[in-house]
N, C-alpha and C. Protein backbone atom coordinates (compact mmCIF):
# COMPACT_ATOMS: atom_id res chain seq x y z
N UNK A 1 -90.80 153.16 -58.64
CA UNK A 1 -89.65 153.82 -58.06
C UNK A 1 -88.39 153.39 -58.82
N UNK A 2 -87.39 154.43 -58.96
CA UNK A 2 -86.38 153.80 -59.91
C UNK A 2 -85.42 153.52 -59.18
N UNK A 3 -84.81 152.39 -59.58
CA UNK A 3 -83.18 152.16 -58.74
C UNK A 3 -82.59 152.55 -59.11
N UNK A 4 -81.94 152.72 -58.16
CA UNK A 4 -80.40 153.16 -58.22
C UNK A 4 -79.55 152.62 -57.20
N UNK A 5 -78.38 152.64 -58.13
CA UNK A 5 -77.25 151.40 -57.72
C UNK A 5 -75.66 152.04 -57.64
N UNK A 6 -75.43 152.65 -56.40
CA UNK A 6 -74.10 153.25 -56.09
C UNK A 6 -73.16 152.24 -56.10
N UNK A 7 -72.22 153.19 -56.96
CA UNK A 7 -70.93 152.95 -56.62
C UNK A 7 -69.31 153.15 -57.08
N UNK A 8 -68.40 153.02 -57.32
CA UNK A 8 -67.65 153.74 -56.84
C UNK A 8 -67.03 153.75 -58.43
N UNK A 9 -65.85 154.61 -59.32
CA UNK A 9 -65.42 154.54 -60.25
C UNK A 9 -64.60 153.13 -60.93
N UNK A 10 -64.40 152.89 -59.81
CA UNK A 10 -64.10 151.36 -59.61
C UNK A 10 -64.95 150.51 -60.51
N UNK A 11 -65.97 150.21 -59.47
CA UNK A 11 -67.27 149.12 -59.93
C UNK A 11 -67.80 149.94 -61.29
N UNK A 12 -67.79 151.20 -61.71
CA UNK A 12 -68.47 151.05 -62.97
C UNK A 12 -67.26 150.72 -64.02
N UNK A 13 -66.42 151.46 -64.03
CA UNK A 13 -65.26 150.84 -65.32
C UNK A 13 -65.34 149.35 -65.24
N UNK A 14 -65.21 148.54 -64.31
CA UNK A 14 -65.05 147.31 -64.02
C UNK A 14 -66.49 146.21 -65.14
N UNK A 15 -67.61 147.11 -64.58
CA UNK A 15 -68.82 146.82 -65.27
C UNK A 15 -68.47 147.32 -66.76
N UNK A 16 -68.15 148.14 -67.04
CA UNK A 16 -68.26 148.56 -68.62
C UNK A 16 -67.07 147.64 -69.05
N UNK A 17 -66.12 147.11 -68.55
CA UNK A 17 -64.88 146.03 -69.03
C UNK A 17 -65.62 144.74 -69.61
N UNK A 18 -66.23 144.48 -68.71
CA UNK A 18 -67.07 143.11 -68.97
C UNK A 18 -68.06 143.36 -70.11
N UNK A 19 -68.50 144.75 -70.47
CA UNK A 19 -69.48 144.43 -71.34
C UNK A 19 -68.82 144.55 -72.60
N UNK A 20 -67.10 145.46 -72.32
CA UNK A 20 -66.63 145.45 -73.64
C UNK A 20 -66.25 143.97 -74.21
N UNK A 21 -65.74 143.40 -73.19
CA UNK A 21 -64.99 141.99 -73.24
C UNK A 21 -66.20 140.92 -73.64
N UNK A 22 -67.53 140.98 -73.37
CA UNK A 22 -68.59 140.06 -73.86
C UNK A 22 -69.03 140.19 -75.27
N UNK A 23 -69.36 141.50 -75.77
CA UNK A 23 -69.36 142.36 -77.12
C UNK A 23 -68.15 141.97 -78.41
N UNK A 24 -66.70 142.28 -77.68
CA UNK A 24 -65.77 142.24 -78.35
C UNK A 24 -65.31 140.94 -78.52
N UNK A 25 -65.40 140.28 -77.89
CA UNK A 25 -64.19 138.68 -77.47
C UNK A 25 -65.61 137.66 -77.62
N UNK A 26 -66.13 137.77 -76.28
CA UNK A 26 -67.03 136.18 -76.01
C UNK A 26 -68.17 136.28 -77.37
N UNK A 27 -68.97 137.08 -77.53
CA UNK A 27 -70.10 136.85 -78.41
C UNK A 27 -69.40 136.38 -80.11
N UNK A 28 -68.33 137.52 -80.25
CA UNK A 28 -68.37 137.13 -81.93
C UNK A 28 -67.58 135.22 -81.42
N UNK A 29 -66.82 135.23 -80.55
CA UNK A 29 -66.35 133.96 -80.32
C UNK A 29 -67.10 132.77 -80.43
N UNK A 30 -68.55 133.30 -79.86
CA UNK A 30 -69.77 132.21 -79.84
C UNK A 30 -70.31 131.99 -81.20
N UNK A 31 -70.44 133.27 -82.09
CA UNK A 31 -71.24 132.85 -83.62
C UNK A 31 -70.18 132.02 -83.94
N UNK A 32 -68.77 132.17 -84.35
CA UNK A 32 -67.81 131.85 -84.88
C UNK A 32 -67.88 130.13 -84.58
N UNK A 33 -68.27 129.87 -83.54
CA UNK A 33 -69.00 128.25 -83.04
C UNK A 33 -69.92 127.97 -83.49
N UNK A 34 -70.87 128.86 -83.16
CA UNK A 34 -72.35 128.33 -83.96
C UNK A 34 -72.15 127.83 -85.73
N UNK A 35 -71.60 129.04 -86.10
CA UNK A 35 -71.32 128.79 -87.12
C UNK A 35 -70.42 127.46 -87.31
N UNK A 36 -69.69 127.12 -87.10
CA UNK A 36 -68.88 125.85 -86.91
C UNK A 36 -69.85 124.62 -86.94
N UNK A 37 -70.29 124.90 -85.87
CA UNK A 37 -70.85 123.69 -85.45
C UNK A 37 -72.69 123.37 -86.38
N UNK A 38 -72.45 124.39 -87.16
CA UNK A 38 -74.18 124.08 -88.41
C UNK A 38 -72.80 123.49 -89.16
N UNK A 39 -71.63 123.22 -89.63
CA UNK A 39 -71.21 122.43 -90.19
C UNK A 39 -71.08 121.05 -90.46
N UNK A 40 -71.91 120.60 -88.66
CA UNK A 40 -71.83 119.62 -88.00
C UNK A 40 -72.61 118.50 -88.87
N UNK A 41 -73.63 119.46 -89.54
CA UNK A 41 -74.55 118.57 -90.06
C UNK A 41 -75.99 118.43 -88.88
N UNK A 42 -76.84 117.60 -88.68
CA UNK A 42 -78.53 117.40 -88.20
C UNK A 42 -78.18 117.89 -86.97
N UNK A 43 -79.36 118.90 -86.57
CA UNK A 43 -79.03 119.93 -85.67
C UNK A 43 -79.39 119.27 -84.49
N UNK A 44 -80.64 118.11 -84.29
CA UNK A 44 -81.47 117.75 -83.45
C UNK A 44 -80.13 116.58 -82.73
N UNK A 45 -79.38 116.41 -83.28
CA UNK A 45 -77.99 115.76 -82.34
C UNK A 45 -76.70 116.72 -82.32
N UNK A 46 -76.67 117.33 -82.32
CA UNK A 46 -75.24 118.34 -82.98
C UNK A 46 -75.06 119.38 -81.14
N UNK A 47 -74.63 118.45 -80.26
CA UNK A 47 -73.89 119.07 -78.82
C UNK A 47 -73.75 120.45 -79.09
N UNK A 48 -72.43 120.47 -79.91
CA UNK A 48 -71.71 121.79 -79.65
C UNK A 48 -72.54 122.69 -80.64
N UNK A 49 -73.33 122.66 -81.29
CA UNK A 49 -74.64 123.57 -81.75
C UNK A 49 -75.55 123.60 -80.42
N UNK A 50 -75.89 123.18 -79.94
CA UNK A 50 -76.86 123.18 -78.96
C UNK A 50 -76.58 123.73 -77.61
N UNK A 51 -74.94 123.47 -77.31
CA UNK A 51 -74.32 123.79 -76.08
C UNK A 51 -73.93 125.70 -76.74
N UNK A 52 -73.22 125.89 -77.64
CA UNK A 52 -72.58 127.44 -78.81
C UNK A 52 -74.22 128.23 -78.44
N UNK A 53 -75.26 127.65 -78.97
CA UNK A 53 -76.72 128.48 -78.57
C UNK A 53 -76.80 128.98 -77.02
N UNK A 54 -76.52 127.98 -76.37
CA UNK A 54 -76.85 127.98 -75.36
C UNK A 54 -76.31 128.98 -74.46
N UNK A 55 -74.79 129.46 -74.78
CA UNK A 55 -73.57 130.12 -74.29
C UNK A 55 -74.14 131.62 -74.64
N UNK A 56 -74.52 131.46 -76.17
CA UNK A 56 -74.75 132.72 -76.76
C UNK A 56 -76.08 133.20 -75.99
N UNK A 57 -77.04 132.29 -75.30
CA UNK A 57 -78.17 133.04 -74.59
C UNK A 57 -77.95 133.72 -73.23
N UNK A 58 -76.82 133.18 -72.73
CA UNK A 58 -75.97 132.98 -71.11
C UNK A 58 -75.74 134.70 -71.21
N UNK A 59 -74.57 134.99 -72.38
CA UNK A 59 -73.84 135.53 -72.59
C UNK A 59 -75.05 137.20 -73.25
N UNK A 60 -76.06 136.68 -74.04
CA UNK A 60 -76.55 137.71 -74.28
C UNK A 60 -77.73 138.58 -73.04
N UNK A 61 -77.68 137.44 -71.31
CA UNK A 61 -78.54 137.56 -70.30
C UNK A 61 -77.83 138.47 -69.95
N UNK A 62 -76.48 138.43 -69.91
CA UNK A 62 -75.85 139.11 -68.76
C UNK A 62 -75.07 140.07 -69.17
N UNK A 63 -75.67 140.29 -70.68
CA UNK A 63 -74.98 141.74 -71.00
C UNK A 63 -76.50 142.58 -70.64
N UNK A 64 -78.02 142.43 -70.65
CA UNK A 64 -78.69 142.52 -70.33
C UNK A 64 -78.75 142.58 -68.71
N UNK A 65 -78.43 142.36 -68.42
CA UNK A 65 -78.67 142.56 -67.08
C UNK A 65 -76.90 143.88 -66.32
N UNK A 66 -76.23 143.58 -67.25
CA UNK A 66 -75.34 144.69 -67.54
C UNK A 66 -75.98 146.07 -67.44
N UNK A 67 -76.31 146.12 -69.00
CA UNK A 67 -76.92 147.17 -69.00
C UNK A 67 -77.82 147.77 -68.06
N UNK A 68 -78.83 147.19 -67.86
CA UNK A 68 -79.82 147.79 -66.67
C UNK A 68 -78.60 148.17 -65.14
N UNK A 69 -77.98 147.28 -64.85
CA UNK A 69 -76.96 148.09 -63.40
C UNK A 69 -76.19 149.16 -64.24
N UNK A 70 -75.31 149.65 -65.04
CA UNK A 70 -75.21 150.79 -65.92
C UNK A 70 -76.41 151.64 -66.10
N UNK A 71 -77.34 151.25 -66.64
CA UNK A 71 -78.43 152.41 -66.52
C UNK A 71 -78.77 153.05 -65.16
N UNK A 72 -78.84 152.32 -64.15
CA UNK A 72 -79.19 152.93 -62.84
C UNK A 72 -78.34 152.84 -61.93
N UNK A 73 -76.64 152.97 -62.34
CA UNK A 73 -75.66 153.03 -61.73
C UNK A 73 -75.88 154.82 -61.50
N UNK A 74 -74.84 155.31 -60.09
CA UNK A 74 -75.15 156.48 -59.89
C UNK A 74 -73.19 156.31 -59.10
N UNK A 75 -72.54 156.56 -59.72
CA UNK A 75 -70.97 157.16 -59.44
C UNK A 75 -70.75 157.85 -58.03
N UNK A 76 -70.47 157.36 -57.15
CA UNK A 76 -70.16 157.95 -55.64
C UNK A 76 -68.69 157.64 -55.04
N UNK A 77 -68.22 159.22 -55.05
CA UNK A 77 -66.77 159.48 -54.61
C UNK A 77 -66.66 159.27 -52.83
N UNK A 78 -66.56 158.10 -52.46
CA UNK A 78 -67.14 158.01 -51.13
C UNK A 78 -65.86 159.08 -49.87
N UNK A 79 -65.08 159.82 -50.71
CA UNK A 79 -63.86 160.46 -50.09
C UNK A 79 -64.41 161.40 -49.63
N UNK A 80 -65.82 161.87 -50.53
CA UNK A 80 -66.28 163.65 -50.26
C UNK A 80 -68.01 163.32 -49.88
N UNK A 81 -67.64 162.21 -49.14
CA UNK A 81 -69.01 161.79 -47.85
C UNK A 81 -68.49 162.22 -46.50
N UNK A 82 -69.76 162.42 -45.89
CA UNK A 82 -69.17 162.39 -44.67
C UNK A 82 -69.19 161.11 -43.79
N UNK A 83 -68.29 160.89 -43.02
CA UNK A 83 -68.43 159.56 -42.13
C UNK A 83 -68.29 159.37 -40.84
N UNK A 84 -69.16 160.60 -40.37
CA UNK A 84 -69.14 160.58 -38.68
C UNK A 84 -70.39 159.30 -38.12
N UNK A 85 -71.13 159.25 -39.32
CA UNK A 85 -72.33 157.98 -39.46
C UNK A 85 -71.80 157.47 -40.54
N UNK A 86 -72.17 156.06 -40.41
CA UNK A 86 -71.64 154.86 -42.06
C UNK A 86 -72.44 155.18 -42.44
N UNK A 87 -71.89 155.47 -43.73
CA UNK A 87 -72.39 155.75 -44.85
C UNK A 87 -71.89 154.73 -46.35
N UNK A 88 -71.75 154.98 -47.67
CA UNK A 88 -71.21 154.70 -48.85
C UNK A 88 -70.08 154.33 -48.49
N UNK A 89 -69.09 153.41 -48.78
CA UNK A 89 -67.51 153.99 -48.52
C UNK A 89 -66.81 154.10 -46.94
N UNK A 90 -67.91 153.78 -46.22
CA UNK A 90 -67.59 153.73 -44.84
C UNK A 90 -66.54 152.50 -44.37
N UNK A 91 -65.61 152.67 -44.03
CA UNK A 91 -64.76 151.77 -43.38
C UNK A 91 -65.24 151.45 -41.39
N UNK A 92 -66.33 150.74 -41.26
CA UNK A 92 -66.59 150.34 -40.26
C UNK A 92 -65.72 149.18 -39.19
N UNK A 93 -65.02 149.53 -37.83
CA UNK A 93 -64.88 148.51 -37.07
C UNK A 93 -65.50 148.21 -36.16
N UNK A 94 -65.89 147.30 -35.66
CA UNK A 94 -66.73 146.67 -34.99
C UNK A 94 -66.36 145.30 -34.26
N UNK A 95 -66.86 145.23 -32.48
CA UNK A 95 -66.50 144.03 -32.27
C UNK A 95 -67.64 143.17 -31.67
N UNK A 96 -67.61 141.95 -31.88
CA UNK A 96 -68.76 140.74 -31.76
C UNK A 96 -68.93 141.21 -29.81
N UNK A 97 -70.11 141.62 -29.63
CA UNK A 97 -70.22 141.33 -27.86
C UNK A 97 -70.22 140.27 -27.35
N UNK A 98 -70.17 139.20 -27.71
CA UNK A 98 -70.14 137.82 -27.54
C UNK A 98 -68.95 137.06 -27.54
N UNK A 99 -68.23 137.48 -28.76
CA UNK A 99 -66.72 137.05 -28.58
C UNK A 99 -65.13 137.67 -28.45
N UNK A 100 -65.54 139.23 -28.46
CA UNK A 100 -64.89 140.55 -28.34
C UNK A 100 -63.85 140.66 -29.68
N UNK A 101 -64.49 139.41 -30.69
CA UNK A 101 -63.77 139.43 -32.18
C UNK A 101 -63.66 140.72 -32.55
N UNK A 102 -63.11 141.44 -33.16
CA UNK A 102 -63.11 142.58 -34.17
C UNK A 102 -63.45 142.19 -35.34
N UNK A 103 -64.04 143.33 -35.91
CA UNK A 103 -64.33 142.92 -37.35
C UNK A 103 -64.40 144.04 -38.18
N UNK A 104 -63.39 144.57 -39.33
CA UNK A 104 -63.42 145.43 -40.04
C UNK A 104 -64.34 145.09 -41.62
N UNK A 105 -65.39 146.01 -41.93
CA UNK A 105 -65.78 146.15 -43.23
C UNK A 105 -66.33 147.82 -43.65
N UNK A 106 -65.74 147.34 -45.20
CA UNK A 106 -66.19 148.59 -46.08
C UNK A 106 -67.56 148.23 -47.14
N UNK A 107 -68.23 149.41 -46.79
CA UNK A 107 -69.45 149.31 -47.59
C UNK A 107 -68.94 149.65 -49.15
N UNK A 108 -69.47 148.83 -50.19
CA UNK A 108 -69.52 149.52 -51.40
C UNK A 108 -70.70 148.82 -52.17
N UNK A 109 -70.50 148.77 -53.76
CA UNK A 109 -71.37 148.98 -54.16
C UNK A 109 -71.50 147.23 -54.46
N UNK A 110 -72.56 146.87 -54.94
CA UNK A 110 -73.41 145.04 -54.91
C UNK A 110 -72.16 144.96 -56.22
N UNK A 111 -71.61 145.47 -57.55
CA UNK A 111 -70.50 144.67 -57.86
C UNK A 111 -69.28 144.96 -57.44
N UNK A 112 -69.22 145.69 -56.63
CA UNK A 112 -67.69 145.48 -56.18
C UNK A 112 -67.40 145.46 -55.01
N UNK A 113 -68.53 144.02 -54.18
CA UNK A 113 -68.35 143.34 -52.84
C UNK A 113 -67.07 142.23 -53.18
N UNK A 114 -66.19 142.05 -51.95
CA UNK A 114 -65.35 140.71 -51.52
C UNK A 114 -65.34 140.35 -50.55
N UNK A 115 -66.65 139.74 -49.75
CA UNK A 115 -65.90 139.92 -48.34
C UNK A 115 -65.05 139.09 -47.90
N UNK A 116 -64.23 138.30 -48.90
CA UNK A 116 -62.85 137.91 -47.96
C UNK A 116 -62.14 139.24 -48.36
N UNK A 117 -62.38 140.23 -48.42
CA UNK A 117 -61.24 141.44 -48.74
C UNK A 117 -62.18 142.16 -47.15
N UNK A 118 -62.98 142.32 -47.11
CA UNK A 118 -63.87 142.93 -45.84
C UNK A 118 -64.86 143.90 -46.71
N UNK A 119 -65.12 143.73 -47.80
CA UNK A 119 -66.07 144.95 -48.83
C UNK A 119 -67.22 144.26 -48.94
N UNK A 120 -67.97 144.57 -48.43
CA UNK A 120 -69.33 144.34 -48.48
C UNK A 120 -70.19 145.23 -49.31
N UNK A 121 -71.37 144.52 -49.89
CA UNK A 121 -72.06 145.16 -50.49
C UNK A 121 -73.35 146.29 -49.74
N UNK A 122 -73.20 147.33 -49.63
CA UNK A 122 -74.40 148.34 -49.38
C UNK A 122 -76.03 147.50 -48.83
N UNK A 123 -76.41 146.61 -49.63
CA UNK A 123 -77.69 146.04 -49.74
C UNK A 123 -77.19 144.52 -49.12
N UNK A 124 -76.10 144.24 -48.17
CA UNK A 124 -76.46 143.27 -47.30
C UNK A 124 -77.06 143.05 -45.94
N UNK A 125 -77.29 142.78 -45.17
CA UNK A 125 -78.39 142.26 -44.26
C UNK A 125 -77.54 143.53 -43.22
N UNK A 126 -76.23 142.71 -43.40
CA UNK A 126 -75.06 143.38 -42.12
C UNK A 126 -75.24 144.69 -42.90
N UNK A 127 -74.65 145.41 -44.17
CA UNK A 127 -74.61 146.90 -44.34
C UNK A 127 -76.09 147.60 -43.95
N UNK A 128 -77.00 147.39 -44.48
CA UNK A 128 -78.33 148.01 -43.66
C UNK A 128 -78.49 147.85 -42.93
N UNK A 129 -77.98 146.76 -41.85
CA UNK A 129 -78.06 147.58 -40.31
C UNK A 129 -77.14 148.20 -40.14
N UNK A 130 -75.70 148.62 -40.68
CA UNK A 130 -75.16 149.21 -40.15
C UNK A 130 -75.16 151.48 -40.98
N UNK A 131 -75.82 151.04 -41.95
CA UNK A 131 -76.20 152.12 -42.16
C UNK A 131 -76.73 153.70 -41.39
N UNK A 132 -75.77 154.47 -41.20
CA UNK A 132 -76.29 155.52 -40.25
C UNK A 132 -76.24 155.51 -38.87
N UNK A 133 -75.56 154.28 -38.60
CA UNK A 133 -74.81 154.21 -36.88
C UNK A 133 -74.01 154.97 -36.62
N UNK A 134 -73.75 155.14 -35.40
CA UNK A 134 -72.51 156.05 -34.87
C UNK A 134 -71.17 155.31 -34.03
N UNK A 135 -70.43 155.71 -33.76
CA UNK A 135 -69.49 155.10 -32.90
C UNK A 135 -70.17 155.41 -31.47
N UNK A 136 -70.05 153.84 -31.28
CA UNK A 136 -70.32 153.27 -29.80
C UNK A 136 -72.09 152.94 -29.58
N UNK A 137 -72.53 152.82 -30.96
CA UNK A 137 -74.08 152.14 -30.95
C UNK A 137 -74.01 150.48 -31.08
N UNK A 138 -75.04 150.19 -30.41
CA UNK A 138 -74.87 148.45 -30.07
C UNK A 138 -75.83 148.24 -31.03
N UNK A 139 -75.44 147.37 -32.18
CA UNK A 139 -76.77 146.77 -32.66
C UNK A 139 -76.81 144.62 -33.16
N UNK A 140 -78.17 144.92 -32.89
CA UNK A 140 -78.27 142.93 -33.06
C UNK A 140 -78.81 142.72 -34.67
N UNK A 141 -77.87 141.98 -35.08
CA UNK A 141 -77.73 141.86 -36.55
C UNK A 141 -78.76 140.34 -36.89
N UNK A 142 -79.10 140.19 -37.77
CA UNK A 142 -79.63 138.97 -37.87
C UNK A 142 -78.82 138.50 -39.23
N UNK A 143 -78.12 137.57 -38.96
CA UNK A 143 -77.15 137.17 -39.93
C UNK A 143 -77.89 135.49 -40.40
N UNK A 144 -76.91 134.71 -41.50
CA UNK A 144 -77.74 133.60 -42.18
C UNK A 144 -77.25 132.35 -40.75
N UNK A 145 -76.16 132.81 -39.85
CA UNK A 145 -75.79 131.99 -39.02
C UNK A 145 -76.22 132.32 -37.37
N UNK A 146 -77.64 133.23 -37.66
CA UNK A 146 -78.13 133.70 -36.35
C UNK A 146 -78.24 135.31 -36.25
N UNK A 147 -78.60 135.62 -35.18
CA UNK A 147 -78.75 136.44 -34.07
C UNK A 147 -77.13 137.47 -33.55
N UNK A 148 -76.51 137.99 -33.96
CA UNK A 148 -75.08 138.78 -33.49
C UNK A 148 -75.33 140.14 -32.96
N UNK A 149 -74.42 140.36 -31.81
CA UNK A 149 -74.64 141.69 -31.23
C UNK A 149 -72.98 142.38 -31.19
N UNK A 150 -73.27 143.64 -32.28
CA UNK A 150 -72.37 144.36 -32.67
C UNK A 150 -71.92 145.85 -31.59
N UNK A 151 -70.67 146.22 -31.25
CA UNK A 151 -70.65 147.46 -30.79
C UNK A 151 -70.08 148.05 -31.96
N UNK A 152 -70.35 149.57 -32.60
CA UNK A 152 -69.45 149.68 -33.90
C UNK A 152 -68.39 150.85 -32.77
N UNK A 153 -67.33 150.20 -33.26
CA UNK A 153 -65.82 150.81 -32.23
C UNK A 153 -65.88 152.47 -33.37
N UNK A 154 -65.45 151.97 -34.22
CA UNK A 154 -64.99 153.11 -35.44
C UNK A 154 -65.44 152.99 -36.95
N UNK A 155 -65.42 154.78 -37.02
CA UNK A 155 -66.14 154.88 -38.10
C UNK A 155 -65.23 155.28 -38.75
N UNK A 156 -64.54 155.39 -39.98
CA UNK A 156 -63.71 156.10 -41.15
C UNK A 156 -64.10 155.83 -42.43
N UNK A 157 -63.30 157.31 -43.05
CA UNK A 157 -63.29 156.73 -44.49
C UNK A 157 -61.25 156.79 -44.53
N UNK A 158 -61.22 155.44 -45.57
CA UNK A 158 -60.21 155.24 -46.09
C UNK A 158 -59.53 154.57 -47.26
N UNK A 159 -58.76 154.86 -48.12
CA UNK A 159 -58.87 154.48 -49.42
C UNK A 159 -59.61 153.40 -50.03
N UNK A 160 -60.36 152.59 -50.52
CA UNK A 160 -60.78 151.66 -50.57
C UNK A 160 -59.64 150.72 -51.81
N UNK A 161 -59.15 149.53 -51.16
CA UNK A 161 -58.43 148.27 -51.86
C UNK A 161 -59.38 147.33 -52.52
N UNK A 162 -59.92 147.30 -53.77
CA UNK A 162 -60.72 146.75 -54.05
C UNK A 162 -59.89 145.14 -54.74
N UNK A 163 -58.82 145.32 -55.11
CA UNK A 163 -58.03 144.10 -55.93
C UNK A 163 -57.00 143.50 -55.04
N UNK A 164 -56.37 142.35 -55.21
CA UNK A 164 -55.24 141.99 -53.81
C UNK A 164 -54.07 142.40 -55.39
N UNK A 165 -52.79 142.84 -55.18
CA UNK A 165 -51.89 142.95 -56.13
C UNK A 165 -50.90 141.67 -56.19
C-alpha cells in the first residue's frame, strides 16, 4: 500500500528548503572538511575526519528520508475541505470532562506539527481519534499520560499560523 503524507503548501516548501539548504550549504560544507581534515595526516586517529564522515552520513540519511516524504507528499488546501466533521486542517475545540479545561488543536501534516502552537500532527494518537467527529461527540482518548475524556465543543476551519512572528 503506498503512503501518503498530507499536507499543506506550507509543510512542503518548508521540506523542499531543507533539502535545498542540505544540497547547497551543509553537504559541500562537509566535503570541504573531509577534505581538510585527510590533511590531518593517519586517518585511524584523525577526530575531525571521523566526526566530517560521520556528519556527511547524518546529513546524506535525512536528505533520504526527505525525499521519500516528498515522494508521497500529497498537497491539501485544507480551506476547500469540508469541516462539519474534523478533518485535514480542522481547527478542533474541545474540553477535558474531567477538568472542564478547553483545549484548542489544528490537525496538519507529521512536518508541520507544534504543539506548543496547538498543530498537531494528523497521525497522532489524539488526531485519529479525533478524526471524523462531530460537534458534541464524547470521546476517551488514550494519551502517553492516561485515559482522557473529550467533549469536541467546535469544529472549524481557520487560517492555519504555522510560525510565531
Amino acid at each position: 500500500m503506498e503512503k501518503i503524507e498530507p499536507m499543506t503548501l506550507f509543510g512542503y516548501n518548508k521540506l523542499q528548503a531543507e533539502v535545498k539548504y542540505l544540497r547547497e550549504v551543509r553537504r559541500p560544507q562537509i566535503v570541504k572538511d573531509i577534505e581538510e581534515a585527510l590533511g590531518y595526516g593517519d586517518l585511524k586517529e584523525n577526530a575531525e575526519y571521523h566526526a566530517a564522515k560521520e556528519n556527511q552520513k547524518l546529513i546524506d540519511i535525512r536528505l533520504a528520508e526527505l525525499a521519500e516524504l516528498i515522494g508521497s507528499s500529497k498537497i491539501v488546501n485544507p480551506s476547500e475541505l469540508e469541516h462539519s466533521r474534523v478533518s485535514f486542517g480542522s481547527t478542533v475545540v474541545m474540553v477535558d470532562l474531567a477538568t472542564d479545561k478547553e483545549s484548542t488543536y489544528t490537525i496538519v501534516g507529521g512536518c508541520e506539527s507544534n504543539p506548543d502552537m496547538g498543530l498537531i500532527s494528523f497521525n497522532s494518537p489524539l488526531a485519529k481519534q479525533l478524526l471524523g467527529r462531530e460537534e458534541g461527540d464524547e470521546i476517551k482518548v488514550q494519551l502517553p499520560n492516561g485515559t482522557k475524556e473529550f467533549e469536541v465543543i467546535e469544529i472549524r476551519y481557520q487560517e492555519i499560523v504555522f510560525e510565531c512572528h
